[in-house]
Protein backbone atom coordinates (compact mmCIF):
# COMPACT_ATOMS: atom_id res chain seq x y z
CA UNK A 1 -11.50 -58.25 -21.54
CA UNK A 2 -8.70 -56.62 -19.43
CA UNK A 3 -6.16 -57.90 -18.10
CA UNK A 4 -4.32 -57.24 -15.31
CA UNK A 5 -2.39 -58.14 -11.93
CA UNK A 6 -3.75 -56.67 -9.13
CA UNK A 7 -2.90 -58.22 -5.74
CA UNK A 8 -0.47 -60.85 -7.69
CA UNK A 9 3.02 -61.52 -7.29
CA UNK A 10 5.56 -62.34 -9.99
CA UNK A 11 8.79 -63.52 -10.20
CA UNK A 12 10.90 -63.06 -13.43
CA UNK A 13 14.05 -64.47 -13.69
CA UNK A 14 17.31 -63.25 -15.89
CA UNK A 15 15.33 -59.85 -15.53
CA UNK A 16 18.33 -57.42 -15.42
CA UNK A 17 17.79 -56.56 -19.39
CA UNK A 18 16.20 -57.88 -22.45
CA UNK A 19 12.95 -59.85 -22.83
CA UNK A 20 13.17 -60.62 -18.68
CA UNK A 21 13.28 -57.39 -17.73
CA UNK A 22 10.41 -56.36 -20.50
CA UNK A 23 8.47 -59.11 -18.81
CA UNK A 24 9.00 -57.35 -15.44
CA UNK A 25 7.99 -54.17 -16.39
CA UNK A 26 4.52 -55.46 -17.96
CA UNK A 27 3.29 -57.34 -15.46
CA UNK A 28 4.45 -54.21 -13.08
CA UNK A 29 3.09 -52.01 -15.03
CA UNK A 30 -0.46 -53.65 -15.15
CA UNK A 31 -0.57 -54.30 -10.90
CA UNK A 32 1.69 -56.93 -10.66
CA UNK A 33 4.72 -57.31 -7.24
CA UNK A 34 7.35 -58.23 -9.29
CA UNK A 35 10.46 -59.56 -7.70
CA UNK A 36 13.09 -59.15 -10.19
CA UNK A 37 15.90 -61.75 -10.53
CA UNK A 38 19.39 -61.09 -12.39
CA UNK A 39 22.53 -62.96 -11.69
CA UNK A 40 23.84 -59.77 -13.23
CA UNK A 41 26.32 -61.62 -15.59
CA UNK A 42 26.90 -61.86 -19.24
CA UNK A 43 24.91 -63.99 -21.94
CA UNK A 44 27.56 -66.61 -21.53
CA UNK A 45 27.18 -66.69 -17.78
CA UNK A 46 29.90 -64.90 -16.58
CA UNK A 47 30.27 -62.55 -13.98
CA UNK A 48 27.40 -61.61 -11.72
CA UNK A 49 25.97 -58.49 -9.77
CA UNK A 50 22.87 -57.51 -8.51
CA UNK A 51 22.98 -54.17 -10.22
CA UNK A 52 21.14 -55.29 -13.08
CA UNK A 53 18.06 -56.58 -11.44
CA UNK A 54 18.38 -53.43 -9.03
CA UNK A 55 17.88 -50.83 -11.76
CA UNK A 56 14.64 -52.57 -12.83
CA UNK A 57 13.55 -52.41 -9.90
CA UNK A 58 14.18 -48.61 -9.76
CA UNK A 59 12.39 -48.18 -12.77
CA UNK A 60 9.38 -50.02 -11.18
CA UNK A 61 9.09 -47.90 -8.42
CA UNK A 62 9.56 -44.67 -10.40
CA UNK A 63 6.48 -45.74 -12.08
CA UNK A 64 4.84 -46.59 -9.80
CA UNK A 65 4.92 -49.75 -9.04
CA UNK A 66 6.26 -51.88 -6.76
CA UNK A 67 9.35 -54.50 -7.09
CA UNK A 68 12.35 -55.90 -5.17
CA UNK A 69 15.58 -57.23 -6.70
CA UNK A 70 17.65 -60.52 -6.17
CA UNK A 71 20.76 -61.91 -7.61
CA UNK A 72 20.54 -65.08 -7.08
CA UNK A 73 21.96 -67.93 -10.04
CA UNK A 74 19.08 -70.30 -11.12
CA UNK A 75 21.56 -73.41 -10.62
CA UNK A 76 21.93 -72.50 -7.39
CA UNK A 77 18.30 -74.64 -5.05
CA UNK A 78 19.58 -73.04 -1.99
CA UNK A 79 19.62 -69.57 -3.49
CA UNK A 80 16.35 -69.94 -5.71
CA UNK A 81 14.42 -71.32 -2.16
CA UNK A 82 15.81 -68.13 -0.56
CA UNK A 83 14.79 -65.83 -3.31
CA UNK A 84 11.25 -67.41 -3.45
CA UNK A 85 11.09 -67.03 0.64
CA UNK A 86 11.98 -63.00 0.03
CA UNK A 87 9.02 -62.89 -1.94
CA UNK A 88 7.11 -64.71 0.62
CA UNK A 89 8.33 -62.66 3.36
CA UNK A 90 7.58 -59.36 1.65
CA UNK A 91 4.07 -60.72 -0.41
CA UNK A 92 2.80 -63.40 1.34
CA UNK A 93 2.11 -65.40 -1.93
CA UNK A 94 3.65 -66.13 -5.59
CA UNK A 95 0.78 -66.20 -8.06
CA UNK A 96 2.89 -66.06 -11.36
CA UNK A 97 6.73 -67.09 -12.08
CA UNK A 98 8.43 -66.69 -15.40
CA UNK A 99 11.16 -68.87 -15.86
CA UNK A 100 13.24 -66.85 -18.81
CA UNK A 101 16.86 -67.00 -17.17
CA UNK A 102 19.23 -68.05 -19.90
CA UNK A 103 22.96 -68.31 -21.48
CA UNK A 104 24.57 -69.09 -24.49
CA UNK A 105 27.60 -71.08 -25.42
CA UNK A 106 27.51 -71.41 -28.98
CA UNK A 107 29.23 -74.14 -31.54
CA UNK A 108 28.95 -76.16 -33.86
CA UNK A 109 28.50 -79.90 -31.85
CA UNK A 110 32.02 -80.86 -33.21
CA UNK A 111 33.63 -77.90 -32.04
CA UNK A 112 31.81 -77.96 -28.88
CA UNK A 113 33.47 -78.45 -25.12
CA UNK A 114 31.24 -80.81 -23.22
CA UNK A 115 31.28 -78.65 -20.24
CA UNK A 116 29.66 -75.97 -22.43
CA UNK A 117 26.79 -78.17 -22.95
CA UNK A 118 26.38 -79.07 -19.28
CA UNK A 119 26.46 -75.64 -18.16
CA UNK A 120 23.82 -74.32 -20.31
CA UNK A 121 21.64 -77.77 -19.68
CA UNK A 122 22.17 -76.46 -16.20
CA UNK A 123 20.87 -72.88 -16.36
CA UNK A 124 18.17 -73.13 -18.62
CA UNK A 125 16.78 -76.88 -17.24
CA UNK A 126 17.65 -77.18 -13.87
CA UNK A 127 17.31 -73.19 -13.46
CA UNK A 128 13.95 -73.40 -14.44
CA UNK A 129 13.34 -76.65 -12.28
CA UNK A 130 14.90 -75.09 -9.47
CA UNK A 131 12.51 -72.03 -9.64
CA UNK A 132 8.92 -73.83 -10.48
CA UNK A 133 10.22 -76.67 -7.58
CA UNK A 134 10.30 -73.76 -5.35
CA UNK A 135 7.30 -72.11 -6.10
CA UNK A 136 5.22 -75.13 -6.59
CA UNK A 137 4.07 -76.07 -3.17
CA UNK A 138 3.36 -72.59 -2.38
CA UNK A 139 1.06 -72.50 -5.75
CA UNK A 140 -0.75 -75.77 -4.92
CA UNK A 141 -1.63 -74.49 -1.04
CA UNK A 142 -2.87 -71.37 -2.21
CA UNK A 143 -4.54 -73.33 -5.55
CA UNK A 144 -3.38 -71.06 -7.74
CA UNK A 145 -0.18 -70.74 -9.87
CA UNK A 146 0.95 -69.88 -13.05
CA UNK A 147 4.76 -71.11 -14.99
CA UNK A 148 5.76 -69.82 -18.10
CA UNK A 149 8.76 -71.66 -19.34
CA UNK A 150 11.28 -70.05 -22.23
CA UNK A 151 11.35 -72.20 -25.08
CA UNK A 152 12.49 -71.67 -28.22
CA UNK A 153 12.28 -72.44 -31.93
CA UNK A 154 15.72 -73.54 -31.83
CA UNK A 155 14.63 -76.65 -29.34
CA UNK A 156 11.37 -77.17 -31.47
CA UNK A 157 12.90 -77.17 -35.05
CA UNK A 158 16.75 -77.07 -34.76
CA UNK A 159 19.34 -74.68 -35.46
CA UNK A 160 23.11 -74.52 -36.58
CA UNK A 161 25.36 -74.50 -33.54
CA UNK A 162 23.03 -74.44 -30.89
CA UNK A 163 22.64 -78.36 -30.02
CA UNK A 164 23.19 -77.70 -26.42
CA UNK A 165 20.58 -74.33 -26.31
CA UNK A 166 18.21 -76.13 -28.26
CA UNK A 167 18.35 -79.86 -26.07
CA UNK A 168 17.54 -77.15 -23.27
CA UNK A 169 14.65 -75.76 -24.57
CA UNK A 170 12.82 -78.79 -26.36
CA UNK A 171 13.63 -80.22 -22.33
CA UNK A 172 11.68 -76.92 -20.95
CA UNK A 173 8.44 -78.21 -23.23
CA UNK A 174 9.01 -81.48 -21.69
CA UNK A 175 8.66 -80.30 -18.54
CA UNK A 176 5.50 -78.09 -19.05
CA UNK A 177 4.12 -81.09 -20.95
CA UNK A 178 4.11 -83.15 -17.94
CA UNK A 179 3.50 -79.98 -15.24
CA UNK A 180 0.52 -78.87 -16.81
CA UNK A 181 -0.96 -82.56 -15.87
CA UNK A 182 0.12 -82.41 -12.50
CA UNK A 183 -1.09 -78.47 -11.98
CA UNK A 184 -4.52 -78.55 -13.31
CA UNK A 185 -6.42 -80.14 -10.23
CA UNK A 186 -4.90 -76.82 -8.52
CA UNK A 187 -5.26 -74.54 -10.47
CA UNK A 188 -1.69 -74.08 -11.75
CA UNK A 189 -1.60 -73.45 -15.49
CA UNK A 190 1.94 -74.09 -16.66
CA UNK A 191 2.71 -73.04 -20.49
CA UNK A 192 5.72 -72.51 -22.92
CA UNK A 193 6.72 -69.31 -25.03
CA UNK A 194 8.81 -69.32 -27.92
CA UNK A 195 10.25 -65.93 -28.73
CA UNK A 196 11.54 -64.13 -31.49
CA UNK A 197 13.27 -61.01 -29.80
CA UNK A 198 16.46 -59.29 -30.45
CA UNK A 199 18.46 -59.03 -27.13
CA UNK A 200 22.10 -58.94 -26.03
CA UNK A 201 22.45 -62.60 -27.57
CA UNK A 202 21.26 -61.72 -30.69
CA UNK A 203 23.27 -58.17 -31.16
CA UNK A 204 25.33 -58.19 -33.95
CA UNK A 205 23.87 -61.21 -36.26
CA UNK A 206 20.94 -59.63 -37.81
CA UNK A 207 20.58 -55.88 -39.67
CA UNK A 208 19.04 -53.00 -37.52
CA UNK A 209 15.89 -53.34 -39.54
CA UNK A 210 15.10 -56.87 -38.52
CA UNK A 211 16.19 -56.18 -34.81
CA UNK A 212 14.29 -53.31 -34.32
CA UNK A 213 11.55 -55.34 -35.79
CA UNK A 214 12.36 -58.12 -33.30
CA UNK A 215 12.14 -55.48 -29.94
CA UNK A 216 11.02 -57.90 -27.21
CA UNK A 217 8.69 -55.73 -26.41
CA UNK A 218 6.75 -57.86 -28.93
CA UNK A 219 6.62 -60.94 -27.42
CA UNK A 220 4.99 -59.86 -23.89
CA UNK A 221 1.45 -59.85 -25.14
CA UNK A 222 1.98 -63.65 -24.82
CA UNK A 223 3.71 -63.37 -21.92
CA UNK A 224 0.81 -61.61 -20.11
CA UNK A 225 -1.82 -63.97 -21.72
CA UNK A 226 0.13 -67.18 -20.37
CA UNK A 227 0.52 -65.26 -17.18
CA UNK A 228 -3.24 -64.32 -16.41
CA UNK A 229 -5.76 -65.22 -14.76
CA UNK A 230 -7.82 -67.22 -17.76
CA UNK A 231 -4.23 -68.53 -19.53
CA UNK A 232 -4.56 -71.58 -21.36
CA UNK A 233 -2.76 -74.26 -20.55
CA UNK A 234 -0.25 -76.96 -21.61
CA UNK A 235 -0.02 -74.13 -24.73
CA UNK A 236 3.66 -73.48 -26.74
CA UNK A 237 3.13 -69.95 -28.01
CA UNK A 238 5.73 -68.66 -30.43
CA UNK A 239 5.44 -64.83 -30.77
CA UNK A 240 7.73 -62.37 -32.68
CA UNK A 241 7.63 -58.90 -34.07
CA UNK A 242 4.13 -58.94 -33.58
CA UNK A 243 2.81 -61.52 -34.53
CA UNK A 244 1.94 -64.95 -32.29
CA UNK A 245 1.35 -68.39 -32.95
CA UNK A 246 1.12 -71.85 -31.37
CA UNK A 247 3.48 -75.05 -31.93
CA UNK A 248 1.93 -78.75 -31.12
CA UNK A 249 3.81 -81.70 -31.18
CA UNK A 250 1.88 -84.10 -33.17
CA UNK A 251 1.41 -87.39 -34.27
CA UNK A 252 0.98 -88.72 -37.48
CA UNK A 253 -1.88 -91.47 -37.87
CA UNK A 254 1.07 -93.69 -39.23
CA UNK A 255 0.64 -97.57 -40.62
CA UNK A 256 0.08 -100.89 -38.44
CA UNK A 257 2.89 -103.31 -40.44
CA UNK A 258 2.89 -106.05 -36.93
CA UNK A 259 6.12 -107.75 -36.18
CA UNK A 260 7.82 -110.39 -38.45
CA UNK A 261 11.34 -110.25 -40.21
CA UNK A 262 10.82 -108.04 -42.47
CA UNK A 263 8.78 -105.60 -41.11
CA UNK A 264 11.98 -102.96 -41.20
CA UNK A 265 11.97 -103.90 -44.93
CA UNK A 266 7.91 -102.89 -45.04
CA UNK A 267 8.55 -99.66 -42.73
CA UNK A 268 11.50 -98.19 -45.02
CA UNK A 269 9.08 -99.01 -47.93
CA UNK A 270 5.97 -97.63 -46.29
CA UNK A 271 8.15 -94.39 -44.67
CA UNK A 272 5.92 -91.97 -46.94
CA UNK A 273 2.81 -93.24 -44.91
CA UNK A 274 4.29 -93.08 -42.23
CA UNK A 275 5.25 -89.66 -42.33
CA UNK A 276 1.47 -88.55 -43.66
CA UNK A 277 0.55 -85.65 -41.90
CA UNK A 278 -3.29 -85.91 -43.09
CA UNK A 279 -5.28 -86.37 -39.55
CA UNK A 280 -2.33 -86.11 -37.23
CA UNK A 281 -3.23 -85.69 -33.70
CA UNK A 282 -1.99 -83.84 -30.73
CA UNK A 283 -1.94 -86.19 -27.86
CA UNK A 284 -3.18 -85.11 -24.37
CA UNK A 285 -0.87 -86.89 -22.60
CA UNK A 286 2.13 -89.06 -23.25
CA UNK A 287 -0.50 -92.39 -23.16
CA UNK A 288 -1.85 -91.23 -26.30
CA UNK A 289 1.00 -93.09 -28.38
CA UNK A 290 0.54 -95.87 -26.98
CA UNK A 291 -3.73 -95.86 -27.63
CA UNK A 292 -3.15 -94.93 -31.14
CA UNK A 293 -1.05 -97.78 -31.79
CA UNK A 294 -2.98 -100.65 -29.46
CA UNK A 295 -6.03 -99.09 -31.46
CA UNK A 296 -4.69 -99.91 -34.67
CA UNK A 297 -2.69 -103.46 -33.48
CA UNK A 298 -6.32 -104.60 -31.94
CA UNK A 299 -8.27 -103.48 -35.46
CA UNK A 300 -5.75 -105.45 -37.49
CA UNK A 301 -6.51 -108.25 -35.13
CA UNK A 302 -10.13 -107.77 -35.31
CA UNK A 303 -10.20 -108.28 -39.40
């Protein structure tokens, strides 16, 4: 089974470099118009040219393919529904956008300035709402669409200084969550990818070894698969150096205790239940919670 992009159009964002711009250059490479979008500034947000995005775009067409470039900031609606119009204007259509525009502004939470956290909620969140608001009506007209969001394992499972990167990212598998739903009657698959890469923000904190191990050239095989034609859907993929897996959140079967005064007492006691992982589900939708535990409330009542 091939796959490939023929007669699609793309949009990448925070393609200048890195894992964007290796995104770019595989869906180019296999057919994809690819309109390549790089505020041009550095991983903490700073600065800004079009240059970036431009010599992607160069590279594109000296392969072959075909690509425009735009500078536009994610945070900026006004500039994200004029970048989306440019592709319109030149394409006609946007089949496939890749939300993987990023910065970081790492601390430890008690070190950290609270306009650091705002500013990457900002980019990575609103960036990526921004984009797929854009796109989406054009997507549900033409009934088909497909939104990869940029997660990461830092949202999923934590990590050391990154609580404003990582409340970003668990937010972006939020909002796939809940798009999926609301894209599958047209035909708008929206998923989340979780990379391992080495790119400008990871340069200098691992050995050579394990970054050219982590080359984000790895992680596009996902990219592709949640970008194509017969992606799945409402799907976190975590790939890295190869290798590709998929995160669910899940819910344990837990205990019924009801309500009486000292049913915190029986839930602190009964916390090793609780937390049994034997026959956890993954919900289809957000409702699921709230069937497991009226199942279990209405059995208890039942006996």
């Amino acid at each position: 089974m091939s796959i490939d992009f023929q007669g699609r159009v793309a949009i990448v964002t925070g393609a200048g470099g890195g894992l964007g711009k290796q995104h770019a250059l595989a869906l180019a490479k296999r057919g994809a118009k690819v309109l390549v979008n790089d505020l041009g500034g550095n991983v903490h947000g700073e600065g800004g040219s079009v240059s970036a995005a431009q010599a992607v775009v160069d590279e594109i067409i000296k392969a072959g393919g075909e690509a425009i470039a735009n500078g536009a900031s994610v945070t900026d609606y006004e500039a994200v529904q004029a970048m989306v119009k440019q592709a319109m204007d030149k394409w006609g259509r946007v089949d496939i956008l890749v939300n993987n525009a990023g910065i970081l502004r790492d601390k430890s939470f008690s070190k950290m300035e609270i306009a650091d956290f705002r500013l990457v909620m900002e980019v990575h969140v609103m960036g990526a709402v921004h984009c797929s608001k854009a796109v989406w009506p054009i997507m549900q007209a033409q009934n088909y669409g497909r939104i990869v969001m940029t997660t990461s394992s830092s949202g999923l499972y934590g990590n050391f200084g990154q609580a404003n990167y990582g409340a970003a990212k668990m937010a972006l598998a939020g909002i796939m969550q809940t798009l999926s739903i609301e894209g599958e009657k047209y035909n708008i698959r929206v998923n989340s990818l979780a990379p391992t890469a080495a790119t400008r923000m990871t340069e200098g904190l691992m050995p050579e070894a394990v970054l050219k191990a982590l080359e984000p050239q790895a992680v596009v095989p996902a990219m592709l698969v949640m970008a194509c034609e017969d992606a799945p859907n409402r799907t976190i993929m975590c790939a890295g150096a190869g290798s590709f897996e998929v995160a669910n959140i899940t819910l344990t079967q837990g205990v019924y205790l009801g309500v009486s005064d000292d049913t915190p007492e029986q839930l602190l006691a009964a916390m090793a239940e609780v937390k049994d992982r034997q026959g956890e589900l993954v919900p289809g939708s957000g409702s699921g919670q709230g069937s497991l535990e009226l199942s279990k409330a209405m059995a208890a009542h039942k006996a």
